[in-house]
Protein backbone atom coordinates (compact mmCIF):
# COMPACT_ATOMS: atom_id res chain seq x y z
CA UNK A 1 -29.29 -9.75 -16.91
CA UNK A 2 -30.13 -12.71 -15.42
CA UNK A 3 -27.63 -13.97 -11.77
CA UNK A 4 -25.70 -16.89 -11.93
CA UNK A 5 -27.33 -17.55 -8.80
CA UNK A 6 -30.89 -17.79 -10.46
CA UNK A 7 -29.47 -19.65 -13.42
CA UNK A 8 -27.97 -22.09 -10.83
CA UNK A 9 -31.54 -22.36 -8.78
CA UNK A 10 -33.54 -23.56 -12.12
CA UNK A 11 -31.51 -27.04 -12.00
CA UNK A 12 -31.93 -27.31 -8.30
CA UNK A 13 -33.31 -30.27 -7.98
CA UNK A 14 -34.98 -32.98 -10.18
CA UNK A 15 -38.28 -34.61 -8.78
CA UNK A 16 -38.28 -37.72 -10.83
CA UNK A 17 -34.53 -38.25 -9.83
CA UNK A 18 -35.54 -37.50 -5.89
CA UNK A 19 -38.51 -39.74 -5.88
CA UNK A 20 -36.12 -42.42 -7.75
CA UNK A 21 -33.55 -42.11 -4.70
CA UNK A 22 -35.62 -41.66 -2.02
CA UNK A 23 -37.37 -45.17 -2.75
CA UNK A 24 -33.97 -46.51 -3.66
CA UNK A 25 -33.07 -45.20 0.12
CA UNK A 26 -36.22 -46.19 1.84
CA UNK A 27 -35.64 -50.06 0.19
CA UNK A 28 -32.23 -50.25 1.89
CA UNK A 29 -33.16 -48.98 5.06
CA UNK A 30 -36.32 -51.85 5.42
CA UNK A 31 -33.58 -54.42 4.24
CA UNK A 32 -31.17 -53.04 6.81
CA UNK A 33 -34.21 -53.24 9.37
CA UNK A 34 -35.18 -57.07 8.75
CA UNK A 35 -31.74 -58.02 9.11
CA UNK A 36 -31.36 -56.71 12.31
CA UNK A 37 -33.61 -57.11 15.22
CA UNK A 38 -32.92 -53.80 16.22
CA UNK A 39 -33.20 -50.62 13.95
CA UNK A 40 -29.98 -48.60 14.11
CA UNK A 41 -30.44 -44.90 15.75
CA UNK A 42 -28.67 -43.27 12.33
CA UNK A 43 -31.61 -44.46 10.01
CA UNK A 44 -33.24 -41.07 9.29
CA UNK A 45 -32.67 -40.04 6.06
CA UNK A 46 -30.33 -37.63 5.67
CA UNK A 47 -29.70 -34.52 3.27
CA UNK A 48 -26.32 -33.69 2.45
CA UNK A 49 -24.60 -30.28 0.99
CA UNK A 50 -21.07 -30.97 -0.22
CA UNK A 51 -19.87 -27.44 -0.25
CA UNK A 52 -16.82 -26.25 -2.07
CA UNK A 53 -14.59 -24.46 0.25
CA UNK A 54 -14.76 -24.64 4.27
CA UNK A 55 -16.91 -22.18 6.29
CA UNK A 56 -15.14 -19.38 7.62
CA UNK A 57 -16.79 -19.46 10.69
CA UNK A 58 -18.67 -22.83 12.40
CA UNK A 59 -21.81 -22.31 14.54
CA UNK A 60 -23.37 -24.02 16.73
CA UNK A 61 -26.31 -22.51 17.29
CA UNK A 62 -29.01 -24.01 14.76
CA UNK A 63 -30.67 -22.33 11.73
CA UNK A 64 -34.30 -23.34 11.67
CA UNK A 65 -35.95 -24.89 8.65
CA UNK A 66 -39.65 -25.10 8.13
CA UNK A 67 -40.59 -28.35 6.58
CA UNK A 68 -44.44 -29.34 6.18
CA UNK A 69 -44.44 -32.96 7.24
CA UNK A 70 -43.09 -33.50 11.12
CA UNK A 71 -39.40 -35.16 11.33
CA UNK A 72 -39.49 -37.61 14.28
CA UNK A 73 -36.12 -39.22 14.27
CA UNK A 74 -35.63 -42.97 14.05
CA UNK A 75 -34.55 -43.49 17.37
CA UNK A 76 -38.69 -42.98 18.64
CA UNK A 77 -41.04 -46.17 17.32
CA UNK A 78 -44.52 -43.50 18.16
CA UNK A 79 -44.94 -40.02 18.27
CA UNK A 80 -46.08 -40.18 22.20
CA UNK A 81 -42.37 -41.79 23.20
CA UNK A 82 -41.02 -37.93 21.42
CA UNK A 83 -39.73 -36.23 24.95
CA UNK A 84 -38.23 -32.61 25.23
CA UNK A 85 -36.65 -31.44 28.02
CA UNK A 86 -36.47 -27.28 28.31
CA UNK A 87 -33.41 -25.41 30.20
CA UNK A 88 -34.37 -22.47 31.49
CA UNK A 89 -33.34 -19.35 33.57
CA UNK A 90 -33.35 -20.18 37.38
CA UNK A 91 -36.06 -17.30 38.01
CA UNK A 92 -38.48 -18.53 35.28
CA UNK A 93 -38.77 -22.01 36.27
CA UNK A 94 -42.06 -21.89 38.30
CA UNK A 95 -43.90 -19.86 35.13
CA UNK A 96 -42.79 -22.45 32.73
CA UNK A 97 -43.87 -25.26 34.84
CA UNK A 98 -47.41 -23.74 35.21
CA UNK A 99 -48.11 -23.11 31.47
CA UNK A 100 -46.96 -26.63 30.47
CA UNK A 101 -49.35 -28.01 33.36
CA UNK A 102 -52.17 -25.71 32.09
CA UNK A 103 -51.44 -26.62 28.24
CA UNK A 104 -52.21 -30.23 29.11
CA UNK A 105 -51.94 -32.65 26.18
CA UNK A 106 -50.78 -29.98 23.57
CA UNK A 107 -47.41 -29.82 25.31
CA UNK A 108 -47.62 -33.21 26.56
CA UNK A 109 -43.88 -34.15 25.08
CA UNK A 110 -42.02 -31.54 27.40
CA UNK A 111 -41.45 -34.07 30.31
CA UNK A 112 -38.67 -32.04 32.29
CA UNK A 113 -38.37 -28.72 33.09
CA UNK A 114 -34.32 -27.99 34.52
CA UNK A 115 -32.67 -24.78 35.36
CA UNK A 116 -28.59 -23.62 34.84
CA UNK A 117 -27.98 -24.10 38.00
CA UNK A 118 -29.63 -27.56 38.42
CA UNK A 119 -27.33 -28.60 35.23
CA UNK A 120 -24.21 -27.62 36.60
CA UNK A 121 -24.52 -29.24 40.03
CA UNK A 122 -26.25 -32.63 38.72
CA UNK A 123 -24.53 -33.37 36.00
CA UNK A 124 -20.72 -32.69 36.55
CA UNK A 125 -19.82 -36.04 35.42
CA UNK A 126 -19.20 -37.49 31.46
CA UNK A 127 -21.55 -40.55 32.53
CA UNK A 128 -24.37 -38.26 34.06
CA UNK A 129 -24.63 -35.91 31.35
CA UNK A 130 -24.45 -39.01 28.60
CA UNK A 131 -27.53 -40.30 30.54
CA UNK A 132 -29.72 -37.23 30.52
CA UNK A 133 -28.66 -37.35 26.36
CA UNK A 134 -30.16 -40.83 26.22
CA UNK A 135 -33.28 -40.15 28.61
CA UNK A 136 -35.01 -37.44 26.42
CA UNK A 137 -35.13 -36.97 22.47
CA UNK A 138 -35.07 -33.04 22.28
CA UNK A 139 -33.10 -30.19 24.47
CA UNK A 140 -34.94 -26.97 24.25
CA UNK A 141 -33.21 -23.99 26.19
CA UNK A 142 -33.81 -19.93 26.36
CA UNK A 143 -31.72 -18.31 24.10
CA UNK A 144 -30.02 -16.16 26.68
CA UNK A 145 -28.29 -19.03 28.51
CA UNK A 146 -27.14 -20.84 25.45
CA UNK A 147 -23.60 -19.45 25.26
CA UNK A 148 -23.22 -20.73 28.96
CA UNK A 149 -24.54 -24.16 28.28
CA UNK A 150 -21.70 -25.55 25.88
CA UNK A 151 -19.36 -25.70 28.69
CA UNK A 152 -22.10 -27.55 30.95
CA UNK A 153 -23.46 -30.00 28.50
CA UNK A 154 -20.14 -31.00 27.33
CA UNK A 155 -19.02 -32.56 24.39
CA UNK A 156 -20.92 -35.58 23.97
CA UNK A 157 -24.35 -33.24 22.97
CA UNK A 158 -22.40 -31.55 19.91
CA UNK A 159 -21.24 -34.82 18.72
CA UNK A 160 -24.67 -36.98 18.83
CA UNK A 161 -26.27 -33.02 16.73
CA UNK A 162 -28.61 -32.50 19.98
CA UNK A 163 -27.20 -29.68 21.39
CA UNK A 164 -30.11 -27.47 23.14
CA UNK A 165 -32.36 -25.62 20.55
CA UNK A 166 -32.65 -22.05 21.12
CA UNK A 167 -36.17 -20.44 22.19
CA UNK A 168 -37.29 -16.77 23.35
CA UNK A 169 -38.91 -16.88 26.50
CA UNK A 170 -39.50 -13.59 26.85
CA UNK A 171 -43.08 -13.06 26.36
CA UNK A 172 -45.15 -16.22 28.91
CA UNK A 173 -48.44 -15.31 25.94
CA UNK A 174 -46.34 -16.96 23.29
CA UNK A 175 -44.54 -19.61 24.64
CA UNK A 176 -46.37 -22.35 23.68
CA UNK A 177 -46.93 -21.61 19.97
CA UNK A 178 -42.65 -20.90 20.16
CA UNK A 179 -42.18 -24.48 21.94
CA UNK A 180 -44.62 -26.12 19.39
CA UNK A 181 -42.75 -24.42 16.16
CA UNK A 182 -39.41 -25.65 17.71
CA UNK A 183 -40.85 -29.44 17.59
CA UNK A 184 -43.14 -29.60 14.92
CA UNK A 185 -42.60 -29.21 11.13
CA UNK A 186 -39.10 -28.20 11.91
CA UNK A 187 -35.55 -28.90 11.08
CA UNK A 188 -32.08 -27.98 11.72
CA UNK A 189 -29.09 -26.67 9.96
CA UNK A 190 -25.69 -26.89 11.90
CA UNK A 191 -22.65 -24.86 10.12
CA UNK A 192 -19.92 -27.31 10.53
CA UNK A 193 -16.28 -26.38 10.47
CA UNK A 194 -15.91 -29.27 7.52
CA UNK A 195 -17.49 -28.79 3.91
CA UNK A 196 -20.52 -31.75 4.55
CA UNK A 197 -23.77 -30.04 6.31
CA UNK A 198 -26.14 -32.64 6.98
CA UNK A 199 -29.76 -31.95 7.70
CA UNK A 200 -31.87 -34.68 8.99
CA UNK A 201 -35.50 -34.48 6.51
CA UNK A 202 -37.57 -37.53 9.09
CA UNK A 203 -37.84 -41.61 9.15
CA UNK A 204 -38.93 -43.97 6.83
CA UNK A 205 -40.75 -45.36 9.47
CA UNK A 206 -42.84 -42.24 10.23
CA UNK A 207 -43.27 -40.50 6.94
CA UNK A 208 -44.14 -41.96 3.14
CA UNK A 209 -41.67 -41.39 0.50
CA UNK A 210 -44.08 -38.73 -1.19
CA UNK A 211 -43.36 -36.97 2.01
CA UNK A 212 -40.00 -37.22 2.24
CA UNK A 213 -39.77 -36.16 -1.17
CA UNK A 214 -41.93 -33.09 -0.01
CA UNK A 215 -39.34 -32.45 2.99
CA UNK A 216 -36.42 -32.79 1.21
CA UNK A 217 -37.74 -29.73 -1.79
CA UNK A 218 -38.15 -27.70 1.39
CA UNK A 219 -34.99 -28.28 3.24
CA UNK A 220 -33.16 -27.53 0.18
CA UNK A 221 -34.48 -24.44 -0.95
CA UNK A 222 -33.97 -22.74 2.51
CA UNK A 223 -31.02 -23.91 3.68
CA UNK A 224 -29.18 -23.19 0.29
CA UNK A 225 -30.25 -19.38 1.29
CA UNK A 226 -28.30 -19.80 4.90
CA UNK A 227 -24.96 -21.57 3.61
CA UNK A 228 -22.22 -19.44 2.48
CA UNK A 229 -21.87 -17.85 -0.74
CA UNK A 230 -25.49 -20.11 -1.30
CA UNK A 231 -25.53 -21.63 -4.34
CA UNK A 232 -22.06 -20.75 -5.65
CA UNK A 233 -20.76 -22.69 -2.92
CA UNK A 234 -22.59 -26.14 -3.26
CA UNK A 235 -21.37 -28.48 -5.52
CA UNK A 236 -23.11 -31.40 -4.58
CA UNK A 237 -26.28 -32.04 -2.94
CA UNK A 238 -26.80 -35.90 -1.75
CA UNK A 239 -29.39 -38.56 -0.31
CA UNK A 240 -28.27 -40.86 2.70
CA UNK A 241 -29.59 -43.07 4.94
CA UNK A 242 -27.98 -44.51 8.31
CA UNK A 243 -24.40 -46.00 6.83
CA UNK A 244 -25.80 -45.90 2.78
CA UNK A 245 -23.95 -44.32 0.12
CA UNK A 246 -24.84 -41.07 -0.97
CA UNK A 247 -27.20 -40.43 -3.92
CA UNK A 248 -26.72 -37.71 -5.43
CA UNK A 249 -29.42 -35.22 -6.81
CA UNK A 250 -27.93 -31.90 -7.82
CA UNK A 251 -24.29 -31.22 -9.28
CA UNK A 252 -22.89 -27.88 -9.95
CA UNK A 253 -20.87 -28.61 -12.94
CA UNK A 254 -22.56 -29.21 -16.37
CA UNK A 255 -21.67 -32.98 -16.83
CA UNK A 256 -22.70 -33.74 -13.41
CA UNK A 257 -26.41 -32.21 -14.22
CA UNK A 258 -26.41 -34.26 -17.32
CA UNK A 259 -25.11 -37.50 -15.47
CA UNK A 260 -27.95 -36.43 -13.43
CA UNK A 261 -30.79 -36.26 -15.82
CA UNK A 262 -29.37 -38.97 -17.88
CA UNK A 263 -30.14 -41.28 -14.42
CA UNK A 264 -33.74 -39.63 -14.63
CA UNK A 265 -34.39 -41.17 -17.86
CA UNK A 266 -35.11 -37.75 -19.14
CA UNK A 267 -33.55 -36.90 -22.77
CA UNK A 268 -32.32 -33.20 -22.77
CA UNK A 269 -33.07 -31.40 -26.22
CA UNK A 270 -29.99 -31.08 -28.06
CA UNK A 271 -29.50 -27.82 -30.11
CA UNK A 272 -26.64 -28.16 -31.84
CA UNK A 273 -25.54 -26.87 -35.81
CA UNK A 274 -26.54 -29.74 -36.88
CA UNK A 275 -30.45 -29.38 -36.43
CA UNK A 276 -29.98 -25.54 -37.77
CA UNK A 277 -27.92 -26.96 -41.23
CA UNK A 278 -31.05 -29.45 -41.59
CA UNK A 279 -33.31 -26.21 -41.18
CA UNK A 280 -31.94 -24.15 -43.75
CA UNK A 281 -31.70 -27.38 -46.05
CA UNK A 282 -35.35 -27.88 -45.59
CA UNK A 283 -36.11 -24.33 -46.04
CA UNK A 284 -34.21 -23.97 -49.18
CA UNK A 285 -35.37 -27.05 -50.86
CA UNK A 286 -38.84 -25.91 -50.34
CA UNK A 287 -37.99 -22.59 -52.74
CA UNK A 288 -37.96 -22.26 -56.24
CA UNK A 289 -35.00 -22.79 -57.60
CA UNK A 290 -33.70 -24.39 -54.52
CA UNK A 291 -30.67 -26.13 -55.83
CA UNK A 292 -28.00 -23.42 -55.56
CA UNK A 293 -29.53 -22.52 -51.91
CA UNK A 294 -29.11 -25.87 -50.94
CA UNK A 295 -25.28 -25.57 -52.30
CA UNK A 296 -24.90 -22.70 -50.03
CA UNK A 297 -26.46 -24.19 -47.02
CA UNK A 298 -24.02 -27.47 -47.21
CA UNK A 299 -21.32 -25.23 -47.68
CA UNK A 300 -21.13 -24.30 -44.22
CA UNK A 301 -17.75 -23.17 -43.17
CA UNK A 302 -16.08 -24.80 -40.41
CA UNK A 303 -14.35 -22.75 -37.54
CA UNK A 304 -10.82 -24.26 -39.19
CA UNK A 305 -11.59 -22.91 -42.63
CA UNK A 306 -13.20 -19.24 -40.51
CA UNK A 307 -9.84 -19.05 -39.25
CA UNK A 308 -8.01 -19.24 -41.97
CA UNK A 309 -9.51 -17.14 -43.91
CA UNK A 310 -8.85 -14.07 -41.05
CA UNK A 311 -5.40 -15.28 -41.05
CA UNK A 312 -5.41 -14.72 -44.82
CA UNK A 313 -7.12 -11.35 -44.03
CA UNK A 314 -4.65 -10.03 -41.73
CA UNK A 315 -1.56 -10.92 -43.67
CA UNK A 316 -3.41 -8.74 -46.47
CA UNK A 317 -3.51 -6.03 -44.66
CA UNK A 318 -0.10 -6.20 -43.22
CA UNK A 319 1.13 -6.01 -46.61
CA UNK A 320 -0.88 -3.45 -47.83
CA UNK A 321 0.26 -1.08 -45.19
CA UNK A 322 4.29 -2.10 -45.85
CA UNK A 323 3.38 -1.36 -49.55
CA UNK A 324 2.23 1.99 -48.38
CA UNK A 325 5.30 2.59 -45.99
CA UNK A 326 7.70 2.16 -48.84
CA UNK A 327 5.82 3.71 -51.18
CA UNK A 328 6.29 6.98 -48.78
CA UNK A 329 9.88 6.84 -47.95
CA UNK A 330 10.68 6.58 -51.81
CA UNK A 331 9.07 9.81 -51.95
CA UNK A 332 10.60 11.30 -48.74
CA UNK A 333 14.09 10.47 -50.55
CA UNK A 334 13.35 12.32 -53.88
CA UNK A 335 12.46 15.30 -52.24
CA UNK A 336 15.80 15.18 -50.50
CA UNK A 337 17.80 15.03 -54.24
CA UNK A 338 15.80 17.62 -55.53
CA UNK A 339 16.23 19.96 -52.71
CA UNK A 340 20.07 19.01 -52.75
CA UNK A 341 20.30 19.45 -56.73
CA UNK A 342 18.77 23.06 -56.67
CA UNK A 343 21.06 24.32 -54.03
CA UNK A 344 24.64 25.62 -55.23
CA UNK A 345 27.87 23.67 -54.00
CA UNK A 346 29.60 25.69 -51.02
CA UNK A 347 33.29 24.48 -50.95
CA UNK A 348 34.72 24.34 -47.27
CA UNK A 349 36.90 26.90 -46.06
CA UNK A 350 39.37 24.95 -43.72
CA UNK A 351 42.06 27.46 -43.81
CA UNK A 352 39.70 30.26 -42.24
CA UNK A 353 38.30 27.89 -39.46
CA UNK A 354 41.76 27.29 -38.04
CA UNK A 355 42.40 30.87 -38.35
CA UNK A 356 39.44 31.61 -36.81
CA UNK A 357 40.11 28.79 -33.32
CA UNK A 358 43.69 30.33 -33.10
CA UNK A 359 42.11 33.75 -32.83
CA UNK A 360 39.59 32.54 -30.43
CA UNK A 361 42.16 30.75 -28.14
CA UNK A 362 44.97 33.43 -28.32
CA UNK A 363 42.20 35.99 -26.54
CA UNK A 364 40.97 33.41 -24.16
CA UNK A 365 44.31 33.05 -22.98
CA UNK A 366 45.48 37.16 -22.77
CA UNK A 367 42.01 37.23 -20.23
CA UNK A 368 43.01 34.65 -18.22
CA UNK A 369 46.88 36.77 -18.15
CA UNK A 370 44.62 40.12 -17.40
CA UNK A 371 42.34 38.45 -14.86
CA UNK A 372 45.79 36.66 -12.69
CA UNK A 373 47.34 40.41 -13.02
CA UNK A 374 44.88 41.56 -11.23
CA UNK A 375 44.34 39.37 -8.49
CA UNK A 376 48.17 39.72 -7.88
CA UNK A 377 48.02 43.37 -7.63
CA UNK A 378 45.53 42.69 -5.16
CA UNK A 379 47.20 40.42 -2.68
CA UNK A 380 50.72 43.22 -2.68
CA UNK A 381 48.06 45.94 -1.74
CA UNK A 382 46.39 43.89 1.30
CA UNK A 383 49.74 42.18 2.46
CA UNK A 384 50.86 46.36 2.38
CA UNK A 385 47.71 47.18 4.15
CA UNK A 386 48.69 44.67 6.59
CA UNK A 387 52.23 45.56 7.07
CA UNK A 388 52.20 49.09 7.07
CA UNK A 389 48.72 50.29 8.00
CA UNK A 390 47.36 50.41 11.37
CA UNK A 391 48.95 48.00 13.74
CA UNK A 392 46.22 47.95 16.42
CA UNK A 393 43.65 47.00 13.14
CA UNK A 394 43.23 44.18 10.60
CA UNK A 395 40.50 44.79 8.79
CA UNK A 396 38.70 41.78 7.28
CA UNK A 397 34.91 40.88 6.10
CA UNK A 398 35.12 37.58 7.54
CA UNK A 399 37.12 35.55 9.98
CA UNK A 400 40.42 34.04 9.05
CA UNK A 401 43.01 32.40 10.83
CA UNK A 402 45.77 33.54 9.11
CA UNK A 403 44.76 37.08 10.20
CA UNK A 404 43.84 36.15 13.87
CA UNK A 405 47.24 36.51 15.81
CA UNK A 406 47.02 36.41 20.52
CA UNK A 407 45.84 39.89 21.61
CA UNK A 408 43.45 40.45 18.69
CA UNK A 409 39.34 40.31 18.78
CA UNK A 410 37.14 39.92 15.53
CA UNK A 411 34.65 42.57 16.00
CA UNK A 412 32.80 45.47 14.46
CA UNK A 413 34.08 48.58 15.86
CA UNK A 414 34.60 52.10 14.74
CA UNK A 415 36.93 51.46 11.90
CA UNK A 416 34.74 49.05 10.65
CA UNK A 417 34.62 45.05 10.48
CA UNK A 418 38.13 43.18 11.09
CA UNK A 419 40.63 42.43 13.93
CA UNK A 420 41.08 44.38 16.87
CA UNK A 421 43.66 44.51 19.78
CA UNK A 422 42.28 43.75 22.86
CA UNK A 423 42.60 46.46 25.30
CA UNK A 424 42.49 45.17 29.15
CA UNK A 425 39.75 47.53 31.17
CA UNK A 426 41.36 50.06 33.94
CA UNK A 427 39.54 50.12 37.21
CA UNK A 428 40.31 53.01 39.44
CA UNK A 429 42.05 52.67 42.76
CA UNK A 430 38.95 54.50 44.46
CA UNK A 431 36.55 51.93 43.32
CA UNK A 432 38.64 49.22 45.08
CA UNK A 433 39.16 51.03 47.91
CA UNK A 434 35.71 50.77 48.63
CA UNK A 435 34.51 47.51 47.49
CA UNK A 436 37.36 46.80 50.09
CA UNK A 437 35.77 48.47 52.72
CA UNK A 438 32.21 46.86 52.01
């Protein structure tokens, strides 16, 4: 089976309809430029993911995109006015300094070297920190220090998307090839806590539209991987440039792709029922005796008339089985007369059923007469066995008031279980006489 994903990833992205924007794009941004004597800092052209349902969790730490052409931004007229400045640990500064020194004009562009501590003494104040954004065009810092550097840079980095790259500094042998990588052929996805990711793909000024084109393929098909829930969750992927409308050149929905291809100029091959009817036509017509085929292929049923006809179908059935239903219980209901006629006719006896329920009650009620009898006789004999037994003894199998009386104990004793009088203990005189003494 093939993933939705997969199906999703096959209309992508349309290169005639990119190359179309991107010079549509690149034509605004010269007009913009000749207008003003000045070319505005948000002119880079821009790649936008319209995503359908907001991030659970925004990031600021950058995801980095490999791109082939380099993506100087706008705000730099040459490549040797690109500046980085790198924010390191305070014990690693002196190393750092050296290899840049000994690297020469490969890592020419890293003008200032600055340490935590030397960022959070300097730059306290909004206006100082909004002048080290303006001096260089690139903040590289070591990836262990980044979570400490939000609070120190302040806001004013997040919102102009230059907050400090992170680098490993680890190893001294490969820090120039990890400082190059960061700069060059590089680009940078930012998770947003909104459902627009923008990703900056270079300057008209700086790169042709072929490789823009070439950037923007690139940028695409990696950062889709990094988004959330990828390709499910894009529904729109658009072209922008400084304060331009967006172009777009990938929608998730079906129309949208045609809109899409329709802007292209490209004609999608329609395979509907009406190309198969004409097949069948052709291929009966070519047969002998072709005529009646051709009949049949005409007569094509519609999905009204298919429905129909299992409508018809099922009310068929439905009868069929109450036919069968009926058919049964007629024969359940003879075998009942039959059964009825062969047996011989029993005539009630009502007189001998009353007989018989006055028997039945007369001896109910002479056992209930027997059974009172008896419990009578048995209440005279205890109330006698009370009266004019033992008077120092009640006996009783389980404790009743009525029985208990002052001077009696509920015990087991010799006579068995029941009431006792209590007998007071006798102490004799000689014992007393000497706990006396004592």
């Amino acid at each position: 089976m093939v993933s939705s994903d997969s199906l999703l990833r096959t209309h992508a992205l349309n290169p005639t309809l990119t190359g179309r924007a991107v010079h549509s794009l690149v034509q605004y941004d010269s007009k913009q430029a000749s207008q003003n004597d000045l070319i505005a800092s948000g002119s880079d052209l821009l790649v936008q993911f319209c995503l359908d349902k907001v991030p659970m969790k925004a990031s600021n730490k950058p995801y980095r995109l490999s791109v082939p052409h380099r993506p100087l931004p706008a705000s730099v007229s040459d490549a040797d006015e690109y500046t980085v400045c790198i924010i390191v640990k305070d014990g690693s500064k002196d190393w750092v300094k050296e290899t840049v020194e000994e690297q020469g004009e490969k890592m020419g562009f890293v003008k200032k070297v600055l340490t935590l501590s030397k960022v959070r003494k300097d730059f306290k104040q909004h206006q100082q920190r909004r002048d080290l954004l303006r001096t260089y065009t690139t903040f590289l810092a070591d990836d262990r220090i980044l979570p400490m550097l939000s609070k120190s840079l302040g806001k004013s980095f997040f919102d102009a998307k230059k907050q400090p790259i992170p680098i490993r500094l680890t190893r001294t042998e490969s820090f120039p090839t990890t400082v190059t990588k960061a700069v060059e052929g590089s680009a940078y996805l930012y998770i947003p806590s909104g459902t627009t990711v923008t990703v900056k793909a270079g300057s008209p000024m700086h790169l042709t539209e072929k490789q823009l084109c070439e950037n923007v393929k690139e940028i695409v098909e990696q950062a889709v991987d990094k988004l959330p829930r990828k390709w499910k969750g894009v529904n729109e992927i658009a072209l922008r440039v400084g304060g331009s409308v967006g172009v777009p050149v990938y929608a998730r929905s079906k129309r949208g792709l045609e809109d899409i291809d329709n802007m292209a100029g490209e004609e999608e091959k329609k395979k509907n029922s009406s190309s198969r009817k004409r097949k069948e036509v052709e291929a009966a017509e070519e047969k002998e005796g072709g005529e009646e085929e051709v009949k049949k292929a005409k007569k094509v049923k519609s999905p009204l008339m298919k429905a129909l006809e299992k409508g018809s179908k099922k009310k068929k059935k439905e009868e069929e089985e109450e036919k069968k239903e009926e058919k049964e219980e007629v024969k359940k209901v003879s075998r009942k007369e039959k059964r009825k006629a062969l047996q011989p006719e029993v005539v009630p006896l009502k007189k001998n059923k009353k007989k018989a329920v006055e028997e039945k009650v007369a001896k109910e009620r002479s056992e209930e007469g027997k059974v009172e009898g008896k419990e009578k006789e048995k209440g005279k004999k205890d109330k006698t066995g009370e009266m004019g037994g033992d008077p120092k003894f009640k006996p009783s199998n389980k404790f009743k008031r009525s029985l208990s009386s002052p001077g009696f104990v509920f015990k087991l004793g010799r006579k068995g279980l029941g009431f006792y009088k209590d007998v007071k203990p006798k102490v004799e005189a000689g014992f007393l006489e000497g706990l006396k003494r004592m």
